[in-house]
N, C-alpha and C. Protein backbone atom coordinates (compact mmCIF):
# COMPACT_ATOMS: atom_id res chain seq x y z
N UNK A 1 16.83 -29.15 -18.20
CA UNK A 1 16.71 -30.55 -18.62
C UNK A 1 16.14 -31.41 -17.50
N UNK A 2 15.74 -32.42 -18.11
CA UNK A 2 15.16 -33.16 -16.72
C UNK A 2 16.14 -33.97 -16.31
N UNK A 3 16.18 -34.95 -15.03
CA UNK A 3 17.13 -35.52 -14.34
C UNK A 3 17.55 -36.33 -15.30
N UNK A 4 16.66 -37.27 -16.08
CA UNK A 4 16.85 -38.29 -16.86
C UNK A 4 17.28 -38.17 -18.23
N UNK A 5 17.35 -36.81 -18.19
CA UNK A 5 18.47 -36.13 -19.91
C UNK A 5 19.46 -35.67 -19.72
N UNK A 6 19.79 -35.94 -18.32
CA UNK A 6 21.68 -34.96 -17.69
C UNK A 6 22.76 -35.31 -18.74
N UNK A 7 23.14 -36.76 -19.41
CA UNK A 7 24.24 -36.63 -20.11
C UNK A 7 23.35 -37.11 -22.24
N UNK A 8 22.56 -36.32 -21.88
CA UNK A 8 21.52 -36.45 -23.42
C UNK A 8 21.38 -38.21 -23.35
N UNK A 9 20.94 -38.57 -22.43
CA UNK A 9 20.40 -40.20 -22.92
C UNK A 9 19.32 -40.36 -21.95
N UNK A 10 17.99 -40.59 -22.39
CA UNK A 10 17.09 -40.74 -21.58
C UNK A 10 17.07 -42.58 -21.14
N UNK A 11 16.75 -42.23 -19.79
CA UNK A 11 16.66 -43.89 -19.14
C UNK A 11 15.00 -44.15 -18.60
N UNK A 12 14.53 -44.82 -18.71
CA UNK A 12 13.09 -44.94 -19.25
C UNK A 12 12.81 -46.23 -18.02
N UNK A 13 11.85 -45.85 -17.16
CA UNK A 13 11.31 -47.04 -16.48
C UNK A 13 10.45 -47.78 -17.16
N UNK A 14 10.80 -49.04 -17.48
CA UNK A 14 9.39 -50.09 -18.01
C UNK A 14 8.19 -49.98 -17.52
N UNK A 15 7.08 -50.31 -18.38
CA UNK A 15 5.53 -50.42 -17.60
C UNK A 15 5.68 -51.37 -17.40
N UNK A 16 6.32 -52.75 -17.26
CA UNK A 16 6.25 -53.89 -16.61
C UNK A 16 7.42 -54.21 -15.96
N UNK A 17 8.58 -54.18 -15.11
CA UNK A 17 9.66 -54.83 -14.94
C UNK A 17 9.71 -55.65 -14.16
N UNK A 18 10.34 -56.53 -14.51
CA UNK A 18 10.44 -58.11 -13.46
C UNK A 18 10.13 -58.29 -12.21
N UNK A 19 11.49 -57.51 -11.61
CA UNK A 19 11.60 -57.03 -10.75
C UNK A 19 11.72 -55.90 -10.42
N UNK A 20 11.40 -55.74 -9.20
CA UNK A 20 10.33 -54.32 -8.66
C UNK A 20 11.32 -53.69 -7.57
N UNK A 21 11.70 -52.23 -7.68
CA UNK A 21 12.52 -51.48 -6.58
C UNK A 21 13.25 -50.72 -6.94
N UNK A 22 14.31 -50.25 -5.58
CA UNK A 22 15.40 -49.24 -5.81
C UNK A 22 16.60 -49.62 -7.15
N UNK A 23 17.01 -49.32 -7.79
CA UNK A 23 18.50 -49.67 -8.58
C UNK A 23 19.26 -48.22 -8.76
N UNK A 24 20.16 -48.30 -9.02
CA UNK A 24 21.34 -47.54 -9.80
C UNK A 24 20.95 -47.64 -11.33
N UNK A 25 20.67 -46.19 -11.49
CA UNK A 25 20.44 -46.12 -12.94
C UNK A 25 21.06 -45.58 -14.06
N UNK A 26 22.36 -44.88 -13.33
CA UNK A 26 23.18 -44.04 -14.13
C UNK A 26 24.44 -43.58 -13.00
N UNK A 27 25.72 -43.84 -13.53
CA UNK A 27 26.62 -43.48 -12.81
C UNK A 27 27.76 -42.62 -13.89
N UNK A 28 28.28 -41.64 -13.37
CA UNK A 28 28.88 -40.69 -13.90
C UNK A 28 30.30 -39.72 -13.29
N UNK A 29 31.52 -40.06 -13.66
CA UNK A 29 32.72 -40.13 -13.50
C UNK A 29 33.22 -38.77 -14.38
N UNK A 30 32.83 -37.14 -14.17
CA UNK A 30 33.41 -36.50 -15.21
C UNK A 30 34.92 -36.34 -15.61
N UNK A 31 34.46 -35.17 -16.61
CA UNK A 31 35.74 -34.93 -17.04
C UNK A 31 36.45 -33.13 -16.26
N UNK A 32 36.48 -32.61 -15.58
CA UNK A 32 36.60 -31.73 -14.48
C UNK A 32 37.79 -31.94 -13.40
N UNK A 33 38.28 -31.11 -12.98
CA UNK A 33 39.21 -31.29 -12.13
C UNK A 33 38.81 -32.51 -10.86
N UNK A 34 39.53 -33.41 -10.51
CA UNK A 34 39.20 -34.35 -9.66
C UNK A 34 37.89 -35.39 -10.05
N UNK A 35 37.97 -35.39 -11.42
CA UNK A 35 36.54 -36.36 -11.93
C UNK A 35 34.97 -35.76 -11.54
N UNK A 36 35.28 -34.10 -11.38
CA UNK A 36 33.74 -33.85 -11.51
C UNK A 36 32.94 -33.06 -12.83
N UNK A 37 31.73 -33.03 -12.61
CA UNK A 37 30.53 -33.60 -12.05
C UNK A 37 30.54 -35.38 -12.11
N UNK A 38 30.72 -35.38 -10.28
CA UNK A 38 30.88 -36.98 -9.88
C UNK A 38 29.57 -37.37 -9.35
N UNK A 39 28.39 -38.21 -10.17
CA UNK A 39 27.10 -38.69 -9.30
C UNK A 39 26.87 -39.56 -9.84
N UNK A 40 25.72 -40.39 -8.92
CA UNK A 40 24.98 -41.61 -9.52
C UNK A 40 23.27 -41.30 -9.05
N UNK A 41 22.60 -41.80 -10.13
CA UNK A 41 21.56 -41.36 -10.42
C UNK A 41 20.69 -42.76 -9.38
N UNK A 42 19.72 -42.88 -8.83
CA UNK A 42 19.40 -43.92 -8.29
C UNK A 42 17.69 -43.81 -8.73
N UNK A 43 16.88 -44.98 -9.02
CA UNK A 43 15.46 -45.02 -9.44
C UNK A 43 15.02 -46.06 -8.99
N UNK A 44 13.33 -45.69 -8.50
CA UNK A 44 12.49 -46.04 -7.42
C UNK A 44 11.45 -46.92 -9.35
N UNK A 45 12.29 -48.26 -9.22
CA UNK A 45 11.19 -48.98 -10.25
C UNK A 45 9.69 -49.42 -10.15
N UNK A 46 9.83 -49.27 -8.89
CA UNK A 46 8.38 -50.39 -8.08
C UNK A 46 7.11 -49.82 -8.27
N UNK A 47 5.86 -49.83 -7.22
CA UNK A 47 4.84 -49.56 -7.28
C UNK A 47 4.46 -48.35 -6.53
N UNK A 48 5.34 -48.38 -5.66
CA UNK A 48 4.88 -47.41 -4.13
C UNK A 48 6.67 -47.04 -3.77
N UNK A 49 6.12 -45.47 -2.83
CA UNK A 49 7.27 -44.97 -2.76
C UNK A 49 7.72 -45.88 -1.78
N UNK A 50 9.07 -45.21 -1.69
CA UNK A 50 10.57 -46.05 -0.80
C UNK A 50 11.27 -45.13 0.27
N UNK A 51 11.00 -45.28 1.31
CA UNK A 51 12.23 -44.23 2.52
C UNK A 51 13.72 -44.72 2.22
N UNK A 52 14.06 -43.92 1.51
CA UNK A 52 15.67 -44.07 1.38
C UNK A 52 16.13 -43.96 2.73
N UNK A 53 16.07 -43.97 3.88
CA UNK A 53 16.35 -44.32 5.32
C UNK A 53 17.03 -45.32 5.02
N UNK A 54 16.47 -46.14 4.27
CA UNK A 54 16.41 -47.91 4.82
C UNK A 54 17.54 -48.47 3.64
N UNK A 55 18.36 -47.13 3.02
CA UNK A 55 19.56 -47.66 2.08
C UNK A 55 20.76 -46.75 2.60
N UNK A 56 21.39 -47.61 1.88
CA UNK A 56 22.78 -46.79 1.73
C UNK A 56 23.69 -46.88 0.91
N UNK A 57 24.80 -46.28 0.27
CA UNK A 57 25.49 -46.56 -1.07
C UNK A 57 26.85 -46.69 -0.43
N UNK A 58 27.70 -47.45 -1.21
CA UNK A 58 29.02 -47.67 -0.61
C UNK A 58 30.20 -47.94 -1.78
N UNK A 59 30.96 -47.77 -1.91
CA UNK A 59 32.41 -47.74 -2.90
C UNK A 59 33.74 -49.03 -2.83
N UNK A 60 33.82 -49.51 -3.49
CA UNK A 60 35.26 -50.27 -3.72
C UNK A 60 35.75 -49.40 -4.58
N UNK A 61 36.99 -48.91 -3.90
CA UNK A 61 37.83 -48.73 -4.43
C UNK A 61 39.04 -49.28 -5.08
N UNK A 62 39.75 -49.12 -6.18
CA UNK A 62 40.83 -49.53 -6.50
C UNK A 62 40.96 -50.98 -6.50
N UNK A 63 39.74 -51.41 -6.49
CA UNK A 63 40.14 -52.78 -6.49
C UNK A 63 40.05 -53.88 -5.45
N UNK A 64 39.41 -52.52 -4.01
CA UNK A 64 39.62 -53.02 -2.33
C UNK A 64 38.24 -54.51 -2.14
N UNK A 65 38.25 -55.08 -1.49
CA UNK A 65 37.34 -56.05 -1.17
C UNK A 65 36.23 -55.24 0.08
N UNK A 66 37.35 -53.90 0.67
CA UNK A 66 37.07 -53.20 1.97
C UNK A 66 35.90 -51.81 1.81
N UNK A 67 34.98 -51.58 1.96
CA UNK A 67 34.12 -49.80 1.65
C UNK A 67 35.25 -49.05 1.99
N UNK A 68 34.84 -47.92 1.23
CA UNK A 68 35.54 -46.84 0.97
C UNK A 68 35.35 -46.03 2.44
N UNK A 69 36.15 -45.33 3.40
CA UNK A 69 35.76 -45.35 4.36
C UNK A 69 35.33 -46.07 5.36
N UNK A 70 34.95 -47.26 5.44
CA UNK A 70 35.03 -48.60 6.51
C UNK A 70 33.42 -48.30 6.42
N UNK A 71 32.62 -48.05 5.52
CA UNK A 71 31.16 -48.60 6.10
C UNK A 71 30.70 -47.45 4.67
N UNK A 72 29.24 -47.78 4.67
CA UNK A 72 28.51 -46.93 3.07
C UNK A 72 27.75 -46.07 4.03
N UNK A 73 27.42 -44.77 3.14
CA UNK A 73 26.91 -43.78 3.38
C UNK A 73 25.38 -44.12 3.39
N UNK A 74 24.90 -43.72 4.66
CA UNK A 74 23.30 -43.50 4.38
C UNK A 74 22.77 -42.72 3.62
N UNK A 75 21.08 -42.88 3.34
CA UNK A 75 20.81 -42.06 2.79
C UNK A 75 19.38 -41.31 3.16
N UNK A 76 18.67 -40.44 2.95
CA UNK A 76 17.25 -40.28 3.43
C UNK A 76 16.22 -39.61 2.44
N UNK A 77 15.41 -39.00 3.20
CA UNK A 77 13.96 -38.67 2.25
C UNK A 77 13.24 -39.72 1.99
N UNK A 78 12.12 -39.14 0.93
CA UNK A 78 11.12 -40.18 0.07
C UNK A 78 11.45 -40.34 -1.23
N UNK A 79 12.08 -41.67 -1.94
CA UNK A 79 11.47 -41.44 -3.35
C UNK A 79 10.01 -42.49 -4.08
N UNK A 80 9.45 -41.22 -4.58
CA UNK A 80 8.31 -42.09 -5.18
C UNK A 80 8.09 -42.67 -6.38
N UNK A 81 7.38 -43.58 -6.63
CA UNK A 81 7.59 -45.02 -7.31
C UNK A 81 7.30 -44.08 -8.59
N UNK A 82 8.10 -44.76 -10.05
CA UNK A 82 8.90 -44.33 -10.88
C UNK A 82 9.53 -42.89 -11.16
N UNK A 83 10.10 -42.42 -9.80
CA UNK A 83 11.23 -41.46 -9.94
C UNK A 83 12.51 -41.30 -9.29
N UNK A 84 13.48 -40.41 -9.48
CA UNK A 84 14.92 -40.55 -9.58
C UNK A 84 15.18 -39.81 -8.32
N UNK A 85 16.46 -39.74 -8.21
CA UNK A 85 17.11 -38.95 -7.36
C UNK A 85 18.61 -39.02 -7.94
N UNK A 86 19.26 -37.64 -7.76
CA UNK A 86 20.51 -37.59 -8.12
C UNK A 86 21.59 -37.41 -7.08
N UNK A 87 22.72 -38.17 -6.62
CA UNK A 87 23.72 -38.02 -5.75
C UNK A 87 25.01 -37.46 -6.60
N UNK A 88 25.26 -36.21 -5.93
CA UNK A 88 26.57 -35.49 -6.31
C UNK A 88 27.92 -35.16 -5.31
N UNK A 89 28.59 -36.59 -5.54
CA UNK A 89 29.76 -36.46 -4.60
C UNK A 89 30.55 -35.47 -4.71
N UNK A 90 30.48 -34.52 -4.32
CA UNK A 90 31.23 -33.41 -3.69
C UNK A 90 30.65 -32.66 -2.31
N UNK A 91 31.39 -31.98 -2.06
CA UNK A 91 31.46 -30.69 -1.28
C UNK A 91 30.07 -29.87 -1.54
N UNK A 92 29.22 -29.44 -0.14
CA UNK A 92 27.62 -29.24 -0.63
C UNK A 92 28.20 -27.91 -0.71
N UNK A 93 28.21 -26.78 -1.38
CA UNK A 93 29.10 -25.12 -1.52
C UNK A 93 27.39 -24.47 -1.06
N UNK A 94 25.99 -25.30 -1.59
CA UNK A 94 24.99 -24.35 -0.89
C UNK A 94 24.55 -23.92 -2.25
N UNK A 95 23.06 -23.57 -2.23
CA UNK A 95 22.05 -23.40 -3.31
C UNK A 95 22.87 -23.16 -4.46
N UNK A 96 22.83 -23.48 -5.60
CA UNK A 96 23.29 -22.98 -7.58
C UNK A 96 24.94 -22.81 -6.83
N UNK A 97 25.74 -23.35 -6.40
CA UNK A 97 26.82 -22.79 -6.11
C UNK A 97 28.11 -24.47 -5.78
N UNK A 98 27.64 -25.14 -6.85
CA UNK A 98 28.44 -26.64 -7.30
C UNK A 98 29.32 -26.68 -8.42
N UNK A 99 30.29 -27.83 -8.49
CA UNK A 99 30.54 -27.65 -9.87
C UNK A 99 29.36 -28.76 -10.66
N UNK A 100 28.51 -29.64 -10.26
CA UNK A 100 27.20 -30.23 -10.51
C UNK A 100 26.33 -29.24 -11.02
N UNK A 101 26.18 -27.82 -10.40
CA UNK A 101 25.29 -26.94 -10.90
C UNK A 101 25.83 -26.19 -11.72
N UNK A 102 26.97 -25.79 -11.70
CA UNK A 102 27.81 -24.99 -13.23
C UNK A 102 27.80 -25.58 -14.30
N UNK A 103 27.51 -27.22 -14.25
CA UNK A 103 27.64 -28.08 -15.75
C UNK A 103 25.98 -28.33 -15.86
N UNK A 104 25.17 -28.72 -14.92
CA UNK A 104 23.73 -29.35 -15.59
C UNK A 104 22.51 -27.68 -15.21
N UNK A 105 23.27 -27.46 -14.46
CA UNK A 105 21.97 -25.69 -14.43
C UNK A 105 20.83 -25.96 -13.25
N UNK A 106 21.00 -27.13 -12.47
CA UNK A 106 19.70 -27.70 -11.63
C UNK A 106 21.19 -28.24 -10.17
N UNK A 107 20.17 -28.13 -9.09
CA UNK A 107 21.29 -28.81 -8.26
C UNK A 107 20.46 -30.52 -8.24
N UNK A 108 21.51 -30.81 -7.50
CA UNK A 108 21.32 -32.72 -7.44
C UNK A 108 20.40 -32.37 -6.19
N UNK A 109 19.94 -34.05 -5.92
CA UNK A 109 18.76 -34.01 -4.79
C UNK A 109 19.87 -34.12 -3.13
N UNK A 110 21.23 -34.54 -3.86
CA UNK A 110 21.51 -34.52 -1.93
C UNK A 110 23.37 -34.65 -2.60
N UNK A 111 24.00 -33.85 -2.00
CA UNK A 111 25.49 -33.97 -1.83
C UNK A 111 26.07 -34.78 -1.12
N UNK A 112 27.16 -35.22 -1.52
CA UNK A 112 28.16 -36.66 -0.32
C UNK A 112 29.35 -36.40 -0.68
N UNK A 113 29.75 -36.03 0.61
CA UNK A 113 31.48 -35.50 0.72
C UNK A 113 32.06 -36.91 0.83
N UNK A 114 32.47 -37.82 -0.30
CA UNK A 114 32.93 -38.88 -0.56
C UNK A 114 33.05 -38.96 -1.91
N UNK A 115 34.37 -39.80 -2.21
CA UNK A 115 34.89 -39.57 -3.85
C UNK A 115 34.85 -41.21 -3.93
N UNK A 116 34.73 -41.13 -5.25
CA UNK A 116 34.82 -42.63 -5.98
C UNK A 116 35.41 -42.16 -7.87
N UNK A 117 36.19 -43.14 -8.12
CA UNK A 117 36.80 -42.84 -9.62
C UNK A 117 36.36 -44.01 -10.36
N UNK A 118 36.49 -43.81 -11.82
CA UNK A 118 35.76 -44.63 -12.96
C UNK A 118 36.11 -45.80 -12.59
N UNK A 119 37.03 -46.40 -11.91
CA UNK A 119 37.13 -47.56 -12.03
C UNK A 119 36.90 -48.87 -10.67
N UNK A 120 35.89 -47.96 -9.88
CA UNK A 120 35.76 -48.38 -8.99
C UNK A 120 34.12 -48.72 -9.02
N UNK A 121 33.58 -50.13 -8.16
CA UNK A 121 32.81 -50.66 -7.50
C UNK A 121 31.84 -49.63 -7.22
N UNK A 122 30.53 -49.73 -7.46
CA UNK A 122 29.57 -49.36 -6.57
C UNK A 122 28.34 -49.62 -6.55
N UNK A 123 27.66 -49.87 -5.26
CA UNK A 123 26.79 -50.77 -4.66
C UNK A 123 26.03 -49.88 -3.56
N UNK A 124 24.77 -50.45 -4.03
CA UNK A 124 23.30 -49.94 -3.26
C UNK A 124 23.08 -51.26 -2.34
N UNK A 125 22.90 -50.78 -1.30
CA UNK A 125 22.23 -51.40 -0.19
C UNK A 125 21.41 -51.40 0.70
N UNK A 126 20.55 -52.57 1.04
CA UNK A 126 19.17 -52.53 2.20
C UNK A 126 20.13 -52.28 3.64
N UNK A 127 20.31 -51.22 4.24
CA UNK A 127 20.74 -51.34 5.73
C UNK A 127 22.12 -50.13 5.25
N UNK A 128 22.66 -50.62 6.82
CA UNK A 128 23.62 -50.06 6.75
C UNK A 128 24.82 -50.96 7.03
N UNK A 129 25.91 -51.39 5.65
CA UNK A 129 26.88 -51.62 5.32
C UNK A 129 28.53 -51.24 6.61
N UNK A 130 29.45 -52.43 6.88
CA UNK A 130 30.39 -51.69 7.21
C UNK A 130 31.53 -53.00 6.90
N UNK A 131 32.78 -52.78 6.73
CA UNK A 131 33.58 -53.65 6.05
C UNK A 131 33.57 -54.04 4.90
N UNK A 132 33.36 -55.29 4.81
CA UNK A 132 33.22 -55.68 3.70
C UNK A 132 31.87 -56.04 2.82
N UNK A 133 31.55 -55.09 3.75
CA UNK A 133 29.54 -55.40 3.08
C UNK A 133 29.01 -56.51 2.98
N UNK A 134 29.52 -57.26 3.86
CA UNK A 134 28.84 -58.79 4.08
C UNK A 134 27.47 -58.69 5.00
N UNK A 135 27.69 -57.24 6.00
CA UNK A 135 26.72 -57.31 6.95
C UNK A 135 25.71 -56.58 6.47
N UNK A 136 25.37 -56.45 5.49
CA UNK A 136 23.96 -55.79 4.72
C UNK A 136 23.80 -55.87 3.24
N UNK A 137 22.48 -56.42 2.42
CA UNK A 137 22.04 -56.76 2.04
C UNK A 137 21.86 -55.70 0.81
N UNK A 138 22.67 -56.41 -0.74
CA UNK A 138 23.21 -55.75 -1.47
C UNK A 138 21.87 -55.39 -2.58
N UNK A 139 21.60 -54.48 -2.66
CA UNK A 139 20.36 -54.64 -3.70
C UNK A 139 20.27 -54.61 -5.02
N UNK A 140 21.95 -53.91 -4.94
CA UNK A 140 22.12 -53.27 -6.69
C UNK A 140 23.45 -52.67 -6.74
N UNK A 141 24.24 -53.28 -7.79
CA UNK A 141 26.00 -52.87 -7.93
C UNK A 141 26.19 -52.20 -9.28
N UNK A 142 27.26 -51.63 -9.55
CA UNK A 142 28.13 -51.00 -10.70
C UNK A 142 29.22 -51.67 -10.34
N UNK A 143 29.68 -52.70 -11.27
CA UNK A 143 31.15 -53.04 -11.69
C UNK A 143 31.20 -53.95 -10.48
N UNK A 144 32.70 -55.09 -10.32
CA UNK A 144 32.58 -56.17 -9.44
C UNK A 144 33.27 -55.27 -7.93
N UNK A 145 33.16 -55.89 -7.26
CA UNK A 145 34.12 -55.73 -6.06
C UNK A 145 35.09 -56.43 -5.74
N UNK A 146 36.20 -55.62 -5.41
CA UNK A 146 37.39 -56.86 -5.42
C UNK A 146 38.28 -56.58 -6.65
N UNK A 147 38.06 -56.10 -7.61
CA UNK A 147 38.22 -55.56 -8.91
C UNK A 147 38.81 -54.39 -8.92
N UNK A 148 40.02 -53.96 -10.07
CA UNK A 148 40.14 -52.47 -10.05
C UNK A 148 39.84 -52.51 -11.60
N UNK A 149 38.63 -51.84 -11.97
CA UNK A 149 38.21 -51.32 -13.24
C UNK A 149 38.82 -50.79 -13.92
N UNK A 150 39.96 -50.46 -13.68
CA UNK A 150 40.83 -49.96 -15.02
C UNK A 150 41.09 -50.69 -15.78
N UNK A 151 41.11 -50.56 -17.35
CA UNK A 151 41.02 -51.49 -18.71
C UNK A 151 39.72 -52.30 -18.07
N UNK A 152 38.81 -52.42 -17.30
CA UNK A 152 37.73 -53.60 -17.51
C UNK A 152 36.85 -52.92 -18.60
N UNK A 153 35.96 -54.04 -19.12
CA UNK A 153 34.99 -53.29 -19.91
C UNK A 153 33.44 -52.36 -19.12
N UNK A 154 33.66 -52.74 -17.88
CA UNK A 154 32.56 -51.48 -17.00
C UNK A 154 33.12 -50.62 -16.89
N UNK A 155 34.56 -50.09 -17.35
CA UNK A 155 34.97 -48.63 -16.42
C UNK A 155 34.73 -47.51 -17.04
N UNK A 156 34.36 -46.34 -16.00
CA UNK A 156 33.76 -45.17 -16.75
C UNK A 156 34.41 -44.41 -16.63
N UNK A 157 35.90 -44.28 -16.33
CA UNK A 157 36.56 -42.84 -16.06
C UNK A 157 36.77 -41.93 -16.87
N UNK A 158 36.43 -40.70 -16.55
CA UNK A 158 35.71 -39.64 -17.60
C UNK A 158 34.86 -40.04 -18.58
N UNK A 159 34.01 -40.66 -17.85
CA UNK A 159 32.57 -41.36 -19.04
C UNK A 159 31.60 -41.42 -18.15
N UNK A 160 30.56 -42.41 -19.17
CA UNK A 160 28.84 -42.67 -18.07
C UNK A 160 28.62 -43.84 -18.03
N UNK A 161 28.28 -44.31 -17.75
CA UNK A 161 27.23 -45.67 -18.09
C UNK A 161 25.80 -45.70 -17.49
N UNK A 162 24.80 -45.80 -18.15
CA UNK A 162 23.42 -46.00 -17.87
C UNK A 162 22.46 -46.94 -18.40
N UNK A 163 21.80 -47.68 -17.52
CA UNK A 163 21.11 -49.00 -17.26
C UNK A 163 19.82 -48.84 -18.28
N UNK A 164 20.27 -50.01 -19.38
CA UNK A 164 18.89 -50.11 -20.09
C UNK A 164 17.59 -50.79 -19.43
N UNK A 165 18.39 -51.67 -18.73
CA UNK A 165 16.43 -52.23 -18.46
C UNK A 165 16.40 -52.20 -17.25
N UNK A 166 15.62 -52.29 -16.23
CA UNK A 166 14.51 -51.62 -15.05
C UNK A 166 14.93 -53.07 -14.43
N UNK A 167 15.46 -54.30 -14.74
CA UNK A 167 15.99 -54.96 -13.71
C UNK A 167 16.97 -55.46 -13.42
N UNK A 168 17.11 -55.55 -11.74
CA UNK A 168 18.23 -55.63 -11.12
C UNK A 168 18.87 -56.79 -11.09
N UNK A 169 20.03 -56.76 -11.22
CA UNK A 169 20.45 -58.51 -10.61
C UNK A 169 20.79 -58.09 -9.33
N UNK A 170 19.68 -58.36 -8.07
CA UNK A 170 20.05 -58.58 -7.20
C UNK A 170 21.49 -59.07 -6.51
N UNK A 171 22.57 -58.96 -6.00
CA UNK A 171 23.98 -59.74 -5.68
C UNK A 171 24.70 -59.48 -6.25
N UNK A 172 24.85 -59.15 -7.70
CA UNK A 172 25.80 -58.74 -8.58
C UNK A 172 25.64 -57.93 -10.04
N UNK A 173 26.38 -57.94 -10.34
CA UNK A 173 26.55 -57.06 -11.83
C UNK A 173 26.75 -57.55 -13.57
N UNK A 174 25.83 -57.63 -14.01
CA UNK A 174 25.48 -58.17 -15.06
C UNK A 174 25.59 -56.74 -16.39
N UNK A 175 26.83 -57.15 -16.93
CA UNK A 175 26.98 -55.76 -18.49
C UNK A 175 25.70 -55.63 -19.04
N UNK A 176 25.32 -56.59 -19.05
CA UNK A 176 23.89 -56.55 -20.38
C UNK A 176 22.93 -55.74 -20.50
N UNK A 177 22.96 -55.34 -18.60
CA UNK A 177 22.09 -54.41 -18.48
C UNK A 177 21.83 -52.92 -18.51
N UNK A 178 23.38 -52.63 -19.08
CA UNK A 178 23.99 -51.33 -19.28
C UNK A 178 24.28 -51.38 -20.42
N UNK A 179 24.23 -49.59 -20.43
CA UNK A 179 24.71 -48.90 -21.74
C UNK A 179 25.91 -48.45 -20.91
N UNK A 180 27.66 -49.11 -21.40
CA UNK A 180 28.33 -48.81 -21.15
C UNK A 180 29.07 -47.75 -21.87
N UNK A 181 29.27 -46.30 -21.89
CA UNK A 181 29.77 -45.46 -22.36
C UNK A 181 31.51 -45.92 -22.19
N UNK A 182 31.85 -46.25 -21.40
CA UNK A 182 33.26 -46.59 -21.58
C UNK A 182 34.94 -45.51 -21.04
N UNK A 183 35.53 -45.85 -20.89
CA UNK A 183 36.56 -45.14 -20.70
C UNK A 183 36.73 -43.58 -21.43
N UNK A 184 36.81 -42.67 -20.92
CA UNK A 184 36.90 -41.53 -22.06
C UNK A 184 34.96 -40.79 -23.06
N UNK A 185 34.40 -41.86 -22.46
CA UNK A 185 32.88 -41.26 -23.28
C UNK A 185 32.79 -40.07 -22.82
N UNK A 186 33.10 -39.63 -21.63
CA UNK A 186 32.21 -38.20 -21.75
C UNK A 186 32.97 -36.72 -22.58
N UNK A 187 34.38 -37.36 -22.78
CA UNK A 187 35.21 -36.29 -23.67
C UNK A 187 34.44 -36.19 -25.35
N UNK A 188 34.26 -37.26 -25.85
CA UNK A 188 33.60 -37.29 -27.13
C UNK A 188 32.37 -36.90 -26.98
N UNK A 189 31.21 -36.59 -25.99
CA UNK A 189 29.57 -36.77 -25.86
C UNK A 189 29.72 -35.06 -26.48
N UNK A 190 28.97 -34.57 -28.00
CA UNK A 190 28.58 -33.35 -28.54
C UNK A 190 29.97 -33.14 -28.97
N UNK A 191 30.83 -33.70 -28.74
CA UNK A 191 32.39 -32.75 -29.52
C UNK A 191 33.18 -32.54 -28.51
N UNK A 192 33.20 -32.34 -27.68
CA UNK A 192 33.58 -31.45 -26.48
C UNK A 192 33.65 -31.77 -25.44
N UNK A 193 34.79 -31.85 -24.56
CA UNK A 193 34.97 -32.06 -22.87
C UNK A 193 33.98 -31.58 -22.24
N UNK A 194 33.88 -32.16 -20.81
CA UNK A 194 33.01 -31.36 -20.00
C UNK A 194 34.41 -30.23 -19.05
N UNK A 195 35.41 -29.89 -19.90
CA UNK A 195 36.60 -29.44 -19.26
C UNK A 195 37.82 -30.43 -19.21
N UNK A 196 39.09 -29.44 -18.55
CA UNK A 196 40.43 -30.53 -18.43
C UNK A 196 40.63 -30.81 -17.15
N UNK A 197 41.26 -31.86 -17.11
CA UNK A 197 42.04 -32.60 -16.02
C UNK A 197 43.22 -32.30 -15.82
């Protein structure tokens, strides 16, 4: 399957979008021991590629105002302008040998030994982030910060949510722009769990 059919819903870059760049295009909370297959899908909207050098992704947890770990994870490579990259928080086990690669058959583009659950915050950023992410420049969020997503209407635990349109609200998080799958979506997606908890 291709990156952009992992949970059967294709996410489609516009030939025109507003605004132009990196976003979060799909975030995914399984149903698997410890909430895996745990990733977020990230897409290069713009014109010209992007050194993911120059980002980094970071977590509220539970509700914290604080990153998960005291600062967001960098990131690297090239991505080029309208394509994806997939982040699979777990443990890298090394070529076809994930629980990311036992459920989709392809490995992700980069592993991060860092956990985040459905009901937590998450945010793309220009730089590198530490505290309270005041000191770098937010480009693109999932769900508020400060917030614990449980019962909110963004939370995805054991579900997906993926971004209908190609622009960002820069600073914050706007529903409208998601297809929120919801609490529990990925147990119903074809009939069938992706496994138990």
């Amino acid at each position: 399957p291709e990156k952009s059919d992992i949970v059967d819903f294709e996410w489609e870059v516009e030939a025109a979008p507003k605004i132009k760049g990196l976003l979060i295009s799909e975030v995914v909370d399984g149903t698997l021991t410890e909430g895996q297959p745990k990733w977020v899908e990230l897409t290069n909207t713009g014109e010209i590629s992007l050194d993911l050098s120059e980002y980094s992704i970071g977590f509220f947890n539970n509700g914290s105002s604080t990153l998960n770990g005291g600062e967001s994870v960098g990131l690297n490579g090239i991505i080029n302008a309208g394509e994806s990259v997939v982040l699979s928080f777990e443990t890298d086990n090394g070529l076809d040998n994930s629980v990311f690669f036992n459920v989709y058959s392809f490995n992700p583009d980069r592993y991060i030994p860092r956990s985040f659950n459905g009901d937590d915050a998450i945010v793309l950023y220009q730089g590198h982030a530490s505290g309270s992410g005041e000191d770098a420049l937010i480009q693109d969020q999932y769900g508020m910060i400060g917030v614990d997503g449980t019962g909110e209407s963004w939370e995805y635990k054991d579900g997906f949510s993926y971004r209908l349109s190609s622009t960002p609200n820069y600073g914050g998080f706007e529903e409208e722009n998601w297809l929120i799958g919801g609490r529990g979506s990925l147990e119903d997606l074809d009939g069938e769990a992706l496994g138990d908890r």
